[in-house]
C-alpha atoms as a PDB file:
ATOM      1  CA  UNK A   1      87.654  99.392 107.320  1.00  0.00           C
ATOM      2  CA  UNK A   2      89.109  96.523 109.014  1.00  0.00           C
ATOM      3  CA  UNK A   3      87.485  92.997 108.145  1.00  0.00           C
ATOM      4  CA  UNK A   4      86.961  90.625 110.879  1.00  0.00           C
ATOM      5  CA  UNK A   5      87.603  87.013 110.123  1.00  0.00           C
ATOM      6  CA  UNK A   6      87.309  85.215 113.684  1.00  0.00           C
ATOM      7  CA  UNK A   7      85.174  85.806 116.704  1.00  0.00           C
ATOM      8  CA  UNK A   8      88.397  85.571 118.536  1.00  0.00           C
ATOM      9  CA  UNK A   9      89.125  89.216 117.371  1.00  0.00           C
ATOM     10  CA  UNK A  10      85.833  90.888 118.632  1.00  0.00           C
ATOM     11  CA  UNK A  11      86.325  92.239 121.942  1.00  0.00           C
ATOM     12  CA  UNK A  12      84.170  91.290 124.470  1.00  0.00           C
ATOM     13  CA  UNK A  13      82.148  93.351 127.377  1.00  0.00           C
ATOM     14  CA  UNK A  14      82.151  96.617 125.307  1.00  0.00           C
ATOM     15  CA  UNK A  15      80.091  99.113 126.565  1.00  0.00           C
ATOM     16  CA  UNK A  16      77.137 100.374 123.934  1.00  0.00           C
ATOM     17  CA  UNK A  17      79.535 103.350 123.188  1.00  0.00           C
ATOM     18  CA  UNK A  18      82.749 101.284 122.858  1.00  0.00           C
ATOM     19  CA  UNK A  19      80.682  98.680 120.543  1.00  0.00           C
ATOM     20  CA  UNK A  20      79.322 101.291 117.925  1.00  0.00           C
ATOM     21  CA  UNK A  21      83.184 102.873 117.636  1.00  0.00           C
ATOM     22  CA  UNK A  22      84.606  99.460 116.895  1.00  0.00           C
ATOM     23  CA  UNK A  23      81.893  98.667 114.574  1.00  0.00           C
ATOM     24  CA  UNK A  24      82.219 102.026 112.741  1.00  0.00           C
ATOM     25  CA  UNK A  25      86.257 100.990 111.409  1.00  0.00           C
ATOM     26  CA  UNK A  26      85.504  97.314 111.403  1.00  0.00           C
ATOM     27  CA  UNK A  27      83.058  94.594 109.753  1.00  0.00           C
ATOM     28  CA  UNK A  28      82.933  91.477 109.239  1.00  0.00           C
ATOM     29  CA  UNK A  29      84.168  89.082 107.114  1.00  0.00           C
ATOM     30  CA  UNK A  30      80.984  87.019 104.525  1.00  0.00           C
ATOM     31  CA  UNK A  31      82.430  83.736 106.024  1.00  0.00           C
ATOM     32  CA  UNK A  32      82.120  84.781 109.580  1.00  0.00           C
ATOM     33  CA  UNK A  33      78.648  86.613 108.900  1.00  0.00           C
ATOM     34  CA  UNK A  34      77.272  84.120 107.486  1.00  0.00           C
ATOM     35  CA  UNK A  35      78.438  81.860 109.749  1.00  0.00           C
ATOM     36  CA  UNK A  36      77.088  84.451 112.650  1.00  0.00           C
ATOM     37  CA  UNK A  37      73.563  83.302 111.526  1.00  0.00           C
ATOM     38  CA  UNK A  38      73.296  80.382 113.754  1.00  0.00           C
ATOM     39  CA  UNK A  39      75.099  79.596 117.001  1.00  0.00           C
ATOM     40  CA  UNK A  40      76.621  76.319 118.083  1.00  0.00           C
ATOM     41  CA  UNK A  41      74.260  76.360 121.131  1.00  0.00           C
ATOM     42  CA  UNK A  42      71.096  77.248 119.546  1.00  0.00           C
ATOM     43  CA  UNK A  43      68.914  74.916 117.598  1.00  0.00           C
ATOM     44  CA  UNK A  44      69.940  74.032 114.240  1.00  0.00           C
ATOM     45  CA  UNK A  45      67.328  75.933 111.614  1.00  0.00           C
ATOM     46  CA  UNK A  46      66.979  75.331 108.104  1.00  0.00           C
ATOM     47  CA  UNK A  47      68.640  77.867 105.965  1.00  0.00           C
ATOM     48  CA  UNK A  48      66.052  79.404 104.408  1.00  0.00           C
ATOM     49  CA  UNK A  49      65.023  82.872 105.100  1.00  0.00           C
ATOM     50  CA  UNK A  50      62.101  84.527 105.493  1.00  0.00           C
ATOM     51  CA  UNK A  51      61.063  87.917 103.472  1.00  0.00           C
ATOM     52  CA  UNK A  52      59.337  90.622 105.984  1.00  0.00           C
ATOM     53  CA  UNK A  53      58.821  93.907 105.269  1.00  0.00           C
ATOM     54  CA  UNK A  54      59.845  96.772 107.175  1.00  0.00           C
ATOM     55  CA  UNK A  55      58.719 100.332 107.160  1.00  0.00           C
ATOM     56  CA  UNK A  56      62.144 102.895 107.425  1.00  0.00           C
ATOM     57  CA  UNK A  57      62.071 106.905 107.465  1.00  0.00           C
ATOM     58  CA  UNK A  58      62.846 107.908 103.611  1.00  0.00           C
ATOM     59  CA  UNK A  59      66.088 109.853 105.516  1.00  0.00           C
ATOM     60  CA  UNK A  60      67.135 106.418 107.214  1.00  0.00           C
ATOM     61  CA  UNK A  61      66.472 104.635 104.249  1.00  0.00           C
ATOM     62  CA  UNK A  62      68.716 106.738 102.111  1.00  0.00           C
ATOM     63  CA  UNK A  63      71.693 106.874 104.389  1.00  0.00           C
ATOM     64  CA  UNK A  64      71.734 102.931 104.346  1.00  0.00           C
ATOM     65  CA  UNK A  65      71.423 102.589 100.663  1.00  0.00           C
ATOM     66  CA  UNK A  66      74.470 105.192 100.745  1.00  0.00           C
ATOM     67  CA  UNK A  67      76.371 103.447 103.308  1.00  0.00           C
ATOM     68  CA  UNK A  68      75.665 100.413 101.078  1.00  0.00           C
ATOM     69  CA  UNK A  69      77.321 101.770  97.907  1.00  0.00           C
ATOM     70  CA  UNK A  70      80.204 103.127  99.445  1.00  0.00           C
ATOM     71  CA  UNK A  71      80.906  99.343 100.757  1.00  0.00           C
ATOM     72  CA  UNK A  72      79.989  97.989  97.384  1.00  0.00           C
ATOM     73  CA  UNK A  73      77.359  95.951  98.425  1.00  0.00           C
ATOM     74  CA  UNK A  74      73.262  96.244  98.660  1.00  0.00           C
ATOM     75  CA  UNK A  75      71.780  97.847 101.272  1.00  0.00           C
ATOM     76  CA  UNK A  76      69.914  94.707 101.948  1.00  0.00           C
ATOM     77  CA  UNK A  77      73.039  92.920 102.903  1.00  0.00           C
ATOM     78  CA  UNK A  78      74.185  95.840 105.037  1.00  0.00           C
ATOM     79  CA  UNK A  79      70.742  95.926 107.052  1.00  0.00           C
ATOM     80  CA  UNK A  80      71.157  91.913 107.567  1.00  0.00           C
ATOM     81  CA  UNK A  81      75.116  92.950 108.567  1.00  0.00           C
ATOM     82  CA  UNK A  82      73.920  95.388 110.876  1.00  0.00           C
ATOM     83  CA  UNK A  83      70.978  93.226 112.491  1.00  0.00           C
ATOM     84  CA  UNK A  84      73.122  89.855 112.834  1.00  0.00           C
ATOM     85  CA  UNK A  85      76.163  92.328 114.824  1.00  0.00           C
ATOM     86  CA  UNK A  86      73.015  93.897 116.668  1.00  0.00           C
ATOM     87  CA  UNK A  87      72.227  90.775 117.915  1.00  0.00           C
ATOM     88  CA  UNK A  88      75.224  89.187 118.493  1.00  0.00           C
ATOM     89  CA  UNK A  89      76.132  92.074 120.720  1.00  0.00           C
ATOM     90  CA  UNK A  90      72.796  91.568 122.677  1.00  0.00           C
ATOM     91  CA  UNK A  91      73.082  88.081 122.945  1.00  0.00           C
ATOM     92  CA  UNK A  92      76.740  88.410 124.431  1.00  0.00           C
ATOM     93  CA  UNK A  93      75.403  90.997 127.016  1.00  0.00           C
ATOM     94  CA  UNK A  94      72.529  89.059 128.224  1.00  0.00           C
ATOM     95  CA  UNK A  95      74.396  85.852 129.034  1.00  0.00           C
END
């Protein structure tokens, strides 16, 4: 898995397909996620977070916390990975 440690090296305009096959041999680095979390042009927020919960299928659930392990990190931090990419890629596409 290839760790990504500057915007610079995410391609842009990817099409849904081309997006979930770089994102299956890439992530990102904790620097640049964390730094993901808020965007120069958005308002500044303070950085707390929030708890929610979130009902998952048992099945989905599982595969995550698998995922999770085999990165060596908690499936928490993998769903917050996922979700702040998610987003990112959303954002990108609607502007």
């Amino acid at each position: 898995m290839k760790r990504i440690t500057s915007r610079e090296e995410i391609p842009t305009n990817m099409t849904d397909e081309e997006a979930a096959d770089f994102w299956a041999t890439h992530t990102m680095s904790s620097e640049l996620l964390e730094a993901s979390t808020i965007e120069d042009d958005l308002p500044r927020r303070n950085g707390r977070t929030k708890t929610i919960s979130i009902r998952l299928e048992h099945d989905l659930l599982e595969r995550i916390q698998e995922v999770a392990a085999q990165k060596h990190m908690g499936y928490q931090t993998l769903m917050k990975q996922f979700l702040i990419e998610r987003v990112y890629e959303e954002e990108k596409a609607i502007r």
